[in-house]
PDB file of N, CA and C in Angstrom:
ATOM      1  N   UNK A   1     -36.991 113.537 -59.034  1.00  0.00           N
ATOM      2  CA  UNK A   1     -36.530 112.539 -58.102  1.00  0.00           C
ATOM      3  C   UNK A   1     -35.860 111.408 -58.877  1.00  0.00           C
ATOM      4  N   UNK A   2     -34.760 110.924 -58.082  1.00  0.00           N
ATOM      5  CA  UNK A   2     -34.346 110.364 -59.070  1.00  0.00           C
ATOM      6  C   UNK A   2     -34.290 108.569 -58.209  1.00  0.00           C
ATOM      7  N   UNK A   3     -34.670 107.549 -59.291  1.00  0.00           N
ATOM      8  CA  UNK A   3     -34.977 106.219 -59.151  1.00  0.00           C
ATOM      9  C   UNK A   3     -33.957 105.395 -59.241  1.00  0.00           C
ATOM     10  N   UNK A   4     -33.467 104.277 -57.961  1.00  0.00           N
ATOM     11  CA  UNK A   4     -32.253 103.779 -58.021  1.00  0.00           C
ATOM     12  C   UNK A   4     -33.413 102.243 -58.706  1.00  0.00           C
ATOM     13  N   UNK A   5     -32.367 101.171 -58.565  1.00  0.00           N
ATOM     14  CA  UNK A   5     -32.628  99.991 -59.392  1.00  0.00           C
ATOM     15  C   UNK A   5     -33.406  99.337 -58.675  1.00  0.00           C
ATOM     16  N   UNK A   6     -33.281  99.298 -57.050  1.00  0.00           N
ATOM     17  CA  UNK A   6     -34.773  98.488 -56.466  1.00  0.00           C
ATOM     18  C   UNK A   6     -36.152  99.345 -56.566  1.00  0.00           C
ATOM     19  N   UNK A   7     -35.981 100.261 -56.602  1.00  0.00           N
ATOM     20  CA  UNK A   7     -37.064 101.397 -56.751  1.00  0.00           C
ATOM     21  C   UNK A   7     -38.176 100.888 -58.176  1.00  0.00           C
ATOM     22  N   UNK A   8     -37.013 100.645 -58.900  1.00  0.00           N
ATOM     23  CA  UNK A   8     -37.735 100.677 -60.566  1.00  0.00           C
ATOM     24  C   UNK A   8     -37.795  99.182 -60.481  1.00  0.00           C
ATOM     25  N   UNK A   9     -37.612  98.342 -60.024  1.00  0.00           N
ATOM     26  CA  UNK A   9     -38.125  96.963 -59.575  1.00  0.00           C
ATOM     27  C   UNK A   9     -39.075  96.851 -59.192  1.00  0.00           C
ATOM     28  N   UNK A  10     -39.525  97.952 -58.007  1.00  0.00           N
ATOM     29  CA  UNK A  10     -40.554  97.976 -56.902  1.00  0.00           C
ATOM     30  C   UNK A  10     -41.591  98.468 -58.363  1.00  0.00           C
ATOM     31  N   UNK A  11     -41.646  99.395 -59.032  1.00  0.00           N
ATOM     32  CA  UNK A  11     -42.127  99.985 -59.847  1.00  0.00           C
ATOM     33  C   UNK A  11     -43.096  99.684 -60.765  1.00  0.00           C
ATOM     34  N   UNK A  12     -41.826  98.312 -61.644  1.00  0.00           N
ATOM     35  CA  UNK A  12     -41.862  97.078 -62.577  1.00  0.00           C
ATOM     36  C   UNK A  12     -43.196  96.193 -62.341  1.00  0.00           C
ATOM     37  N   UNK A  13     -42.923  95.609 -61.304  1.00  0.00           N
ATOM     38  CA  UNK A  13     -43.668  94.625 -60.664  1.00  0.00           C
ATOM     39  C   UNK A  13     -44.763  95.113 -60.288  1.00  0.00           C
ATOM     40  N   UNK A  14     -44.772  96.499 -59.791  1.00  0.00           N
ATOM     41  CA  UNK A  14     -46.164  96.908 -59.629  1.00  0.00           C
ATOM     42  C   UNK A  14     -47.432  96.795 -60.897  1.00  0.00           C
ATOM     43  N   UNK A  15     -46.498  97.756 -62.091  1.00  0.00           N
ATOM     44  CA  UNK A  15     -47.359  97.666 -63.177  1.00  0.00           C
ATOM     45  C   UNK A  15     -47.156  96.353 -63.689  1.00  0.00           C
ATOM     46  N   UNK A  16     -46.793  95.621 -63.699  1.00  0.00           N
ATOM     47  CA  UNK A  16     -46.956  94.084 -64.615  1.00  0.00           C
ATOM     48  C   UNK A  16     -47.711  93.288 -63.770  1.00  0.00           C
ATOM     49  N   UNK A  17     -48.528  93.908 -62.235  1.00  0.00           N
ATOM     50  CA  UNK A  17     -49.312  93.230 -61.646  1.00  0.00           C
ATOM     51  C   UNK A  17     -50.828  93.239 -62.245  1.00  0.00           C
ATOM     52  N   UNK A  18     -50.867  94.295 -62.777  1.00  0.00           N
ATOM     53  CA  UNK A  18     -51.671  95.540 -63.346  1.00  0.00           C
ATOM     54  C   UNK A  18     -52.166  95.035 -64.821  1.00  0.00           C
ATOM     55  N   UNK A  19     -51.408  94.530 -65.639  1.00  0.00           N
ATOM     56  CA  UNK A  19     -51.393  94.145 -66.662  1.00  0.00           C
ATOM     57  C   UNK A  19     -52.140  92.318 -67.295  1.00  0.00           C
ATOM     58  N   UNK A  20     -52.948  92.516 -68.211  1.00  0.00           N
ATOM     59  CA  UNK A  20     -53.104  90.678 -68.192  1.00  0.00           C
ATOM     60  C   UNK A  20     -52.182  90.159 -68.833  1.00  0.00           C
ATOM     61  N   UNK A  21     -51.552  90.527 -69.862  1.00  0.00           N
ATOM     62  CA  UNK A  21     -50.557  89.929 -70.534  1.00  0.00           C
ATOM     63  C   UNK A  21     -49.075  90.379 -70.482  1.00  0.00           C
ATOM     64  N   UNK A  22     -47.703  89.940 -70.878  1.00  0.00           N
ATOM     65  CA  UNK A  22     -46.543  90.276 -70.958  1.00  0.00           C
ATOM     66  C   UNK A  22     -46.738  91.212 -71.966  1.00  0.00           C
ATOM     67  N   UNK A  23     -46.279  92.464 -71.637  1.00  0.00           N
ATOM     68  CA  UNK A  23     -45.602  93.812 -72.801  1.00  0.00           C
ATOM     69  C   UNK A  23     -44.931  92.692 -73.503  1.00  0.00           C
ATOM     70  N   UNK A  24     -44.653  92.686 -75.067  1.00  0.00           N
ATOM     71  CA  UNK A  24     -43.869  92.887 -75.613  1.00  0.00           C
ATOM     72  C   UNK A  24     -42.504  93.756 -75.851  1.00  0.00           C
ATOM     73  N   UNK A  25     -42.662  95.517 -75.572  1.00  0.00           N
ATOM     74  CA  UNK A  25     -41.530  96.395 -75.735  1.00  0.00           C
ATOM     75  C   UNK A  25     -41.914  97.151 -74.094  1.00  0.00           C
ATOM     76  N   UNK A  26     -40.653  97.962 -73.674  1.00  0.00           N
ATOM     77  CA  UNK A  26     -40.663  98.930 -72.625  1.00  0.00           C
ATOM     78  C   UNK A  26     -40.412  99.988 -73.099  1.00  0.00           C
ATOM     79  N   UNK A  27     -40.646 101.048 -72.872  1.00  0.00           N
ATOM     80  CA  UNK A  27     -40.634 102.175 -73.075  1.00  0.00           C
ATOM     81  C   UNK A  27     -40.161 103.189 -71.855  1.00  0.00           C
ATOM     82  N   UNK A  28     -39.410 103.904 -71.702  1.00  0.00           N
ATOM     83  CA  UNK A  28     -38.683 104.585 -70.656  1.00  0.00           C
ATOM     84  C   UNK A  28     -38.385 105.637 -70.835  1.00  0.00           C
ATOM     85  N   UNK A  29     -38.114 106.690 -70.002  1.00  0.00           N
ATOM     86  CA  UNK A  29     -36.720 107.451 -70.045  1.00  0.00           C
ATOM     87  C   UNK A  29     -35.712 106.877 -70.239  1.00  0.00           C
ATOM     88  N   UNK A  30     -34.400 107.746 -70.261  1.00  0.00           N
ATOM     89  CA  UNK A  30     -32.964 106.971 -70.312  1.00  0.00           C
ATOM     90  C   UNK A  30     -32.598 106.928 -69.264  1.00  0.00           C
ATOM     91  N   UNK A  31     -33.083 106.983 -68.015  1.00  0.00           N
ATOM     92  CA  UNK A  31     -32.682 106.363 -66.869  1.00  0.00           C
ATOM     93  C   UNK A  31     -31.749 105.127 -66.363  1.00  0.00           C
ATOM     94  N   UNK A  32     -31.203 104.720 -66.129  1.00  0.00           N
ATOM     95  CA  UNK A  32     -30.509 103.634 -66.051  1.00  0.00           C
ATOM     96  C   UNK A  32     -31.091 102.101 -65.475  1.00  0.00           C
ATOM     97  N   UNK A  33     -31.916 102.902 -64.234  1.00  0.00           N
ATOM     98  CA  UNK A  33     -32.188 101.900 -63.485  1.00  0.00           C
ATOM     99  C   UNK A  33     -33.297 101.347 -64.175  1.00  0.00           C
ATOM    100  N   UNK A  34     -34.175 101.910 -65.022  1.00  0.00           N
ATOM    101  CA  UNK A  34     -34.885 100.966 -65.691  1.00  0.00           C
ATOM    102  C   UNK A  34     -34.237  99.926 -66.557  1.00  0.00           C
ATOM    103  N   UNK A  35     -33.175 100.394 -66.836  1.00  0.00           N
ATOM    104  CA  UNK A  35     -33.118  99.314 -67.699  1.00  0.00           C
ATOM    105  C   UNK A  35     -32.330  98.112 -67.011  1.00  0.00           C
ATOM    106  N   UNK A  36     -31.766  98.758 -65.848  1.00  0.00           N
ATOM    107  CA  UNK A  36     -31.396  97.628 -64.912  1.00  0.00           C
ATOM    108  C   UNK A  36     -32.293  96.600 -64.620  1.00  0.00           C
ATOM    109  N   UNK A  37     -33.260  96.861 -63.928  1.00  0.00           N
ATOM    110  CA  UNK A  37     -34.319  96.458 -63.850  1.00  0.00           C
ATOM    111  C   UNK A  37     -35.361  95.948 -64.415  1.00  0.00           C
ATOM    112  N   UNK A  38     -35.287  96.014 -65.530  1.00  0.00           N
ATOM    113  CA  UNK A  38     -35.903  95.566 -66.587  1.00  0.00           C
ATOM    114  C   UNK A  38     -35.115  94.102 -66.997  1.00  0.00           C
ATOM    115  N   UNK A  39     -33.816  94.239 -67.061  1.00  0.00           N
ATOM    116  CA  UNK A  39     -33.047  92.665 -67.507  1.00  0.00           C
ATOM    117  C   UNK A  39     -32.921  91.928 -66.211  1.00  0.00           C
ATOM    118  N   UNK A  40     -32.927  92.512 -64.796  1.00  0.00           N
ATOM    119  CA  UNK A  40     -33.189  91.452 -63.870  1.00  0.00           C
ATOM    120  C   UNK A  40     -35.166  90.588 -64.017  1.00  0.00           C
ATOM    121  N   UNK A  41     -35.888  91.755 -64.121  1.00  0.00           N
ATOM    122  CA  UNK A  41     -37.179  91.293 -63.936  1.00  0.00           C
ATOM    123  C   UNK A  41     -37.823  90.582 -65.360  1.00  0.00           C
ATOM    124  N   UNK A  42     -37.468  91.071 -66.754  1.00  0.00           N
ATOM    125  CA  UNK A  42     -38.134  90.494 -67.706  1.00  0.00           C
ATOM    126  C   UNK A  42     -37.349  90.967 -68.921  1.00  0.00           C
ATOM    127  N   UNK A  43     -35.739  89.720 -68.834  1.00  0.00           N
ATOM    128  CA  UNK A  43     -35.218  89.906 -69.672  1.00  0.00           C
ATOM    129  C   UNK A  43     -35.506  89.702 -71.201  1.00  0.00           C
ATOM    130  N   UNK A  44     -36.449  88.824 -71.331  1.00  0.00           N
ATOM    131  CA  UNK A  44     -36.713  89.001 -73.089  1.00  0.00           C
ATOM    132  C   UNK A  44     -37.519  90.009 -73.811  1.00  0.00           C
ATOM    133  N   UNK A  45     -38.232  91.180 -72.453  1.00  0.00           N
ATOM    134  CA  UNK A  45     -38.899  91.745 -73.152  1.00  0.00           C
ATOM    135  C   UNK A  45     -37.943  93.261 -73.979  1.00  0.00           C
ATOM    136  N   UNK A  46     -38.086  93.772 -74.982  1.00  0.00           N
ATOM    137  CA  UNK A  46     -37.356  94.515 -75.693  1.00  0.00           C
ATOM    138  C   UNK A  46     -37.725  95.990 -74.978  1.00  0.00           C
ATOM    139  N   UNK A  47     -36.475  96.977 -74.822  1.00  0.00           N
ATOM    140  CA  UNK A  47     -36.542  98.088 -74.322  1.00  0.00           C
ATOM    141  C   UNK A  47     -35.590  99.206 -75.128  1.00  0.00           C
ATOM    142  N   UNK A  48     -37.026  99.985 -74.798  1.00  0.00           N
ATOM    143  CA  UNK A  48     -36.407 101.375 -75.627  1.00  0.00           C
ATOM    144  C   UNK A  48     -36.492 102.617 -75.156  1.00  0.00           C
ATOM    145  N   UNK A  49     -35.659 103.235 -74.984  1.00  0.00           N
ATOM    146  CA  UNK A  49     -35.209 104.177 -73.738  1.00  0.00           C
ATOM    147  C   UNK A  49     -34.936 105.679 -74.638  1.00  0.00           C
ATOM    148  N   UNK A  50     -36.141 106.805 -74.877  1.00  0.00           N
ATOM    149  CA  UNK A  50     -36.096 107.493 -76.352  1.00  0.00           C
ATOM    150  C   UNK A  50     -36.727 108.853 -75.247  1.00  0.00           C
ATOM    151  N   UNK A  51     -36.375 109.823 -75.446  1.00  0.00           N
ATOM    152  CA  UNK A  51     -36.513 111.054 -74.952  1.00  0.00           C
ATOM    153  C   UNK A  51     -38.172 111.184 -75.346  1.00  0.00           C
ATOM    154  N   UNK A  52     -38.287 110.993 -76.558  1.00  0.00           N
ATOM    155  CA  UNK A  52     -39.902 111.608 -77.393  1.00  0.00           C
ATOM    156  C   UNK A  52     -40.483 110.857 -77.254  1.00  0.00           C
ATOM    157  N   UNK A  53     -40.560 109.069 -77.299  1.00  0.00           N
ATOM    158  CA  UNK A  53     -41.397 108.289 -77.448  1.00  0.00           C
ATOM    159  C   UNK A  53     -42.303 107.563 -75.920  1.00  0.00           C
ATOM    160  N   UNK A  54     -42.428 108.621 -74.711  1.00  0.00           N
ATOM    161  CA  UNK A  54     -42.819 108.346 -73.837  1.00  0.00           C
ATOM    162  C   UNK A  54     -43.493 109.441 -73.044  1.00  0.00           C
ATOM    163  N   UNK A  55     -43.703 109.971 -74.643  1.00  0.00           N
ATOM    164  CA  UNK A  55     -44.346 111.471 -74.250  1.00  0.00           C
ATOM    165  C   UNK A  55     -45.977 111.321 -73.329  1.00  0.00           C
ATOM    166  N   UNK A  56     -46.580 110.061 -73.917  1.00  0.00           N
ATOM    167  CA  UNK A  56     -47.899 109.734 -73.162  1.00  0.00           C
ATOM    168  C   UNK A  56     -47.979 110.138 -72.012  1.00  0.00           C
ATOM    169  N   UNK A  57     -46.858 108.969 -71.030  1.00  0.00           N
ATOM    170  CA  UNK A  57     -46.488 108.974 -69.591  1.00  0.00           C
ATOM    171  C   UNK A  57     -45.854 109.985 -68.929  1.00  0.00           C
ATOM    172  N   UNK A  58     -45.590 110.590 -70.136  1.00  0.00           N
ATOM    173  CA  UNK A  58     -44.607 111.935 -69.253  1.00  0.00           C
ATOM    174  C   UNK A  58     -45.948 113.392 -69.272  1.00  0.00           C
ATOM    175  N   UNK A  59     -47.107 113.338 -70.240  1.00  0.00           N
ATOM    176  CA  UNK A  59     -47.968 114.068 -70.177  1.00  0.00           C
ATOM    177  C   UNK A  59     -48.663 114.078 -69.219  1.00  0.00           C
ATOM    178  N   UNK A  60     -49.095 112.668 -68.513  1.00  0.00           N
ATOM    179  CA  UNK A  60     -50.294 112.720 -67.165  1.00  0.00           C
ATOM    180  C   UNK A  60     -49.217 112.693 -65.980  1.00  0.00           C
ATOM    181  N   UNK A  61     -48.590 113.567 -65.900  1.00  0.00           N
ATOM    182  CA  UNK A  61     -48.274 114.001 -64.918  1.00  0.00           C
ATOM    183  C   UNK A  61     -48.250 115.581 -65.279  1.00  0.00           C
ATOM    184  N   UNK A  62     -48.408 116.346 -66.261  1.00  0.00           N
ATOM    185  CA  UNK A  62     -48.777 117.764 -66.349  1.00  0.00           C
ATOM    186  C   UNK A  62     -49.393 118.346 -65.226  1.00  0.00           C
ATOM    187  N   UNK A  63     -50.366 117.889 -64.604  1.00  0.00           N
ATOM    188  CA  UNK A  63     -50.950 118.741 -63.479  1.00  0.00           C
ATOM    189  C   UNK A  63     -50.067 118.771 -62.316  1.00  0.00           C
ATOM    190  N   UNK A  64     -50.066 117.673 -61.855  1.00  0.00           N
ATOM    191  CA  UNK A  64     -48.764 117.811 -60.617  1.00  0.00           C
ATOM    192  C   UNK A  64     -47.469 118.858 -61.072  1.00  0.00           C
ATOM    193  N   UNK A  65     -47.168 118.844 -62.242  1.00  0.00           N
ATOM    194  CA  UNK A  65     -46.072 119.775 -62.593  1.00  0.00           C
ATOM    195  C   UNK A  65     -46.200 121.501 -62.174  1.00  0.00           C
ATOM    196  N   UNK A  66     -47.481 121.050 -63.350  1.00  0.00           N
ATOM    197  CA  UNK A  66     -48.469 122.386 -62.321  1.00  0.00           C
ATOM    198  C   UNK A  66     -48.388 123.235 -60.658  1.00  0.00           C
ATOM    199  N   UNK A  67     -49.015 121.633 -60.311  1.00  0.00           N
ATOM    200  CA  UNK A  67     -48.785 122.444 -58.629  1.00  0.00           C
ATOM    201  C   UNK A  67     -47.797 122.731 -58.134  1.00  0.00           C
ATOM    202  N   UNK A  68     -46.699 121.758 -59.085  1.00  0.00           N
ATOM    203  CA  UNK A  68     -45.137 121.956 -58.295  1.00  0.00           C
ATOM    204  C   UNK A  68     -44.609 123.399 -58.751  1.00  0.00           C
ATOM    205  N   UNK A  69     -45.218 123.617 -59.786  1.00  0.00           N
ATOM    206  CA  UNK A  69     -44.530 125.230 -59.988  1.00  0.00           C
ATOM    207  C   UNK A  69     -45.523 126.343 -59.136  1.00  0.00           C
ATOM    208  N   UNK A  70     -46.691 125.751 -59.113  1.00  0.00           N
ATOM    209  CA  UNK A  70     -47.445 126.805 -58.017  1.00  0.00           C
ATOM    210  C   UNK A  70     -46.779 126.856 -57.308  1.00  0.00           C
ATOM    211  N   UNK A  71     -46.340 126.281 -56.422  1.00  0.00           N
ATOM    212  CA  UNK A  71     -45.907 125.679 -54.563  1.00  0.00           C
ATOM    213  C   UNK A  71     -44.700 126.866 -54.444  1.00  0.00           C
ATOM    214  N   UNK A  72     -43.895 126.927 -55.718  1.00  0.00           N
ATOM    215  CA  UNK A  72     -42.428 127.203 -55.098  1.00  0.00           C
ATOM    216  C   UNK A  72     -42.621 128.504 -54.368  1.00  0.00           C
ATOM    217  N   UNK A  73     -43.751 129.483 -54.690  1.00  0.00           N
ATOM    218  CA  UNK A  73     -43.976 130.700 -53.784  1.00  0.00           C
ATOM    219  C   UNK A  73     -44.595 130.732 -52.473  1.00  0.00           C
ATOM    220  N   UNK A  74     -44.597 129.546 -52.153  1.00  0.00           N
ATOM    221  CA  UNK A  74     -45.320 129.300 -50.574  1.00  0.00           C
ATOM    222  C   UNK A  74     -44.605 128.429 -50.157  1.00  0.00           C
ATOM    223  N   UNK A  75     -44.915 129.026 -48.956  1.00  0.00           N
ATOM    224  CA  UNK A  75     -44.271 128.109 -47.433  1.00  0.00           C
ATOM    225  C   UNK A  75     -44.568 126.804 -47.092  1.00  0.00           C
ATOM    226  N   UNK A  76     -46.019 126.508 -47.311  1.00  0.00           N
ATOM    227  CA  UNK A  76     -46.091 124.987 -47.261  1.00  0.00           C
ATOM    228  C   UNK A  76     -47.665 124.950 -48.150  1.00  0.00           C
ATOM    229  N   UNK A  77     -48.135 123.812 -48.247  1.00  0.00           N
ATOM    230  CA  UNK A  77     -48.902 123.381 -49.506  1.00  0.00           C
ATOM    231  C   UNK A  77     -50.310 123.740 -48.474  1.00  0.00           C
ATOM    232  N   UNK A  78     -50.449 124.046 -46.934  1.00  0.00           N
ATOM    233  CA  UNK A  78     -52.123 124.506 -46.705  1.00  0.00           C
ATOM    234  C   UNK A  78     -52.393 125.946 -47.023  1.00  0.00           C
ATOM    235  N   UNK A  79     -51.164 126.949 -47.161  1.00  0.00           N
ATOM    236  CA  UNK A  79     -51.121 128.331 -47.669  1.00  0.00           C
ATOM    237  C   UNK A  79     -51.737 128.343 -49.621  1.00  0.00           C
ATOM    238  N   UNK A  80     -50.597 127.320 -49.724  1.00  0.00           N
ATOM    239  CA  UNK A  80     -50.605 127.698 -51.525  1.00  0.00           C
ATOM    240  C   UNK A  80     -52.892 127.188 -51.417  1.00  0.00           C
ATOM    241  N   UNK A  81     -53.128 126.038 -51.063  1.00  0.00           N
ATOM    242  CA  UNK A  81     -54.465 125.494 -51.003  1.00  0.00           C
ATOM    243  C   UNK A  81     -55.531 126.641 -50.888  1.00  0.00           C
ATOM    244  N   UNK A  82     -55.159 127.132 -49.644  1.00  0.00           N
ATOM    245  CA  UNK A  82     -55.879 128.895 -49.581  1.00  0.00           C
ATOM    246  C   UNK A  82     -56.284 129.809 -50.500  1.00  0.00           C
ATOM    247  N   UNK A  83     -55.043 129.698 -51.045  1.00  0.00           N
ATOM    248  CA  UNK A  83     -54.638 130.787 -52.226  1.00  0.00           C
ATOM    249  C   UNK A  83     -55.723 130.480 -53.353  1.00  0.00           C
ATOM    250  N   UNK A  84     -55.175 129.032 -54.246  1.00  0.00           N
ATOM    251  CA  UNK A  84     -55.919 128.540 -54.689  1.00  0.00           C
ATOM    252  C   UNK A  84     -57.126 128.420 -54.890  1.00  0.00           C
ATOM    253  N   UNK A  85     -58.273 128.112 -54.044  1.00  0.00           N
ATOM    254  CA  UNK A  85     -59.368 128.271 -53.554  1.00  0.00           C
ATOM    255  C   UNK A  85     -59.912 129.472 -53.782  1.00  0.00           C
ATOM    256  N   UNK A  86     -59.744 130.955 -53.138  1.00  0.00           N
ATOM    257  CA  UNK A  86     -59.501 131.937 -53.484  1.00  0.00           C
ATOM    258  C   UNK A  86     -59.447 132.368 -55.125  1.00  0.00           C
ATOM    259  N   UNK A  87     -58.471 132.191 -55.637  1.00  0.00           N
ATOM    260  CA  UNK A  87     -57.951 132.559 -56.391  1.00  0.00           C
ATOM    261  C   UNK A  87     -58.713 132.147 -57.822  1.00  0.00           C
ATOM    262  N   UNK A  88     -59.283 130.818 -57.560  1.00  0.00           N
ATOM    263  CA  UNK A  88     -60.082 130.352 -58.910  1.00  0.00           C
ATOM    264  C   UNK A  88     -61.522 130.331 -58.756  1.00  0.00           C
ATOM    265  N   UNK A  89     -61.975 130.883 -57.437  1.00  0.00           N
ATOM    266  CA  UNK A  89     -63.426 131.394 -57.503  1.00  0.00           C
ATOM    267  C   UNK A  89     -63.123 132.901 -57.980  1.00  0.00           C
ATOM    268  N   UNK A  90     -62.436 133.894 -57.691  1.00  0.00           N
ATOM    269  CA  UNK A  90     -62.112 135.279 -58.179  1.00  0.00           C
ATOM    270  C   UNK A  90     -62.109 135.180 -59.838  1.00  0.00           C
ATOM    271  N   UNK A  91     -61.277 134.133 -59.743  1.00  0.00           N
ATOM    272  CA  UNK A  91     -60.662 133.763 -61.558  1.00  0.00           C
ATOM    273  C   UNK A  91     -61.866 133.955 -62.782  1.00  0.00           C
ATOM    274  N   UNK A  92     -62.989 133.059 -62.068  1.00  0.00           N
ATOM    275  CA  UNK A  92     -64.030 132.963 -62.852  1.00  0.00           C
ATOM    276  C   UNK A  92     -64.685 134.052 -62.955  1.00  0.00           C
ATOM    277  N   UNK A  93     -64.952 134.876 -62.141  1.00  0.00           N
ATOM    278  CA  UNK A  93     -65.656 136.307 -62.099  1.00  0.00           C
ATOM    279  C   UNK A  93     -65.100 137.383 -63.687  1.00  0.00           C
ATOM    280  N   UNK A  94     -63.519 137.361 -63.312  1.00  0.00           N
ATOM    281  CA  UNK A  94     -62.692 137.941 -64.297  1.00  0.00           C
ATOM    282  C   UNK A  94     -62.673 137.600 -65.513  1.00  0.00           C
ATOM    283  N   UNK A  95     -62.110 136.384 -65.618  1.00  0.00           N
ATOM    284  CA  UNK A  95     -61.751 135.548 -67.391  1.00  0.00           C
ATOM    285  C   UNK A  95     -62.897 136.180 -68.063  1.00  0.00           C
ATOM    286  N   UNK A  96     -62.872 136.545 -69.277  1.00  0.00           N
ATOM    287  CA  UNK A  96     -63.505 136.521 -69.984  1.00  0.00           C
ATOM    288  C   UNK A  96     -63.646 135.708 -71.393  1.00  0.00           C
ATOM    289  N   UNK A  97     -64.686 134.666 -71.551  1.00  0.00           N
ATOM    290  CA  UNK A  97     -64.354 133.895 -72.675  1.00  0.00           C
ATOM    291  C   UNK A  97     -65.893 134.240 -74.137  1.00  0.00           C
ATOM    292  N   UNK A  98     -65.338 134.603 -74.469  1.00  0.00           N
ATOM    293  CA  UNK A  98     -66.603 134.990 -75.296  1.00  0.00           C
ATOM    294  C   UNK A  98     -67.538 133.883 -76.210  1.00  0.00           C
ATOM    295  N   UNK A  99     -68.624 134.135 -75.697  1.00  0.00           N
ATOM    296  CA  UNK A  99     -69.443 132.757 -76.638  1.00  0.00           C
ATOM    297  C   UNK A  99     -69.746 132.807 -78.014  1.00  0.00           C
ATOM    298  N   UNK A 100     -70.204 132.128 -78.921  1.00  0.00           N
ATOM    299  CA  UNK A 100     -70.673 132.002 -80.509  1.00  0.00           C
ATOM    300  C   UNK A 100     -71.579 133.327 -80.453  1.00  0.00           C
ATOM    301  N   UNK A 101     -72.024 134.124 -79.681  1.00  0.00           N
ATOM    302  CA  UNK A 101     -73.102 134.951 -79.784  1.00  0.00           C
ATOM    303  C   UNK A 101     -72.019 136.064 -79.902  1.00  0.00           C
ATOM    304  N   UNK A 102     -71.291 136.578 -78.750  1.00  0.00           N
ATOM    305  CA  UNK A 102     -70.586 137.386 -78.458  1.00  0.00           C
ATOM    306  C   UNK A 102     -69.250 138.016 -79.830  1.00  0.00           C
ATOM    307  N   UNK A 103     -69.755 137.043 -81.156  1.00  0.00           N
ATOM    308  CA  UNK A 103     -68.449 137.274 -82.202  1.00  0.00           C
ATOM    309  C   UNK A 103     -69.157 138.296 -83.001  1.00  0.00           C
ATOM    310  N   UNK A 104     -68.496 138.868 -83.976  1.00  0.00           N
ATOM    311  CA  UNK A 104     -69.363 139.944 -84.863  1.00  0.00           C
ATOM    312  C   UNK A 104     -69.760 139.560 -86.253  1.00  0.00           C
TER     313      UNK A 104
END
């Protein structure tokens, strides 16, 4: 999805509500509107807009990524839920993970 400049305002302000002190640096994607947004809302703070260095924020969203690649084979998200449900009580029966005992 992609974030226009009031969006990442709306965004901004949320997390710096969040925060006790002023960031020093921002950290981003190369998005634009952050950085739009960033020199309307808190121009002295320094921003750096780096593919790798926002790997943190871009990791806790891994699970949702997850579901979003589950989803694309279902019709709507109370089917895929079904499935799911299903699918990871079965799961556990199957997997096999072998314990410290189970090695030779």
């Amino acid at each position: 999805m992609r974030r226009d400049t009031k969006a990442a305002r709306r965004l901004l302000r949320r997390l710096l509500k969040k925060q006790d002190c002023a960031p020093r640096r921002m950290i981003t994607d190369k998005l634009g509107s952050y950085a739009a947004a960033r020199r309307q809302i808190m121009p002295a703070i320094g921003h750096r807009a780096h593919k790798g260095r926002n790997n943190r924020a871009e990791n806790s969203h891994l699970p949702l990524r997850k579901r979003e690649r589950a989803m694309q084979g279902f019709r709507s998200s109370g089917s895929l839920q079904r499935f799911v449900v299903v699918f990871s009580a079965l799961r556990k029966l199957f997997s096999f993970h072998p314990g410290p005992a189970a090695l030779p």
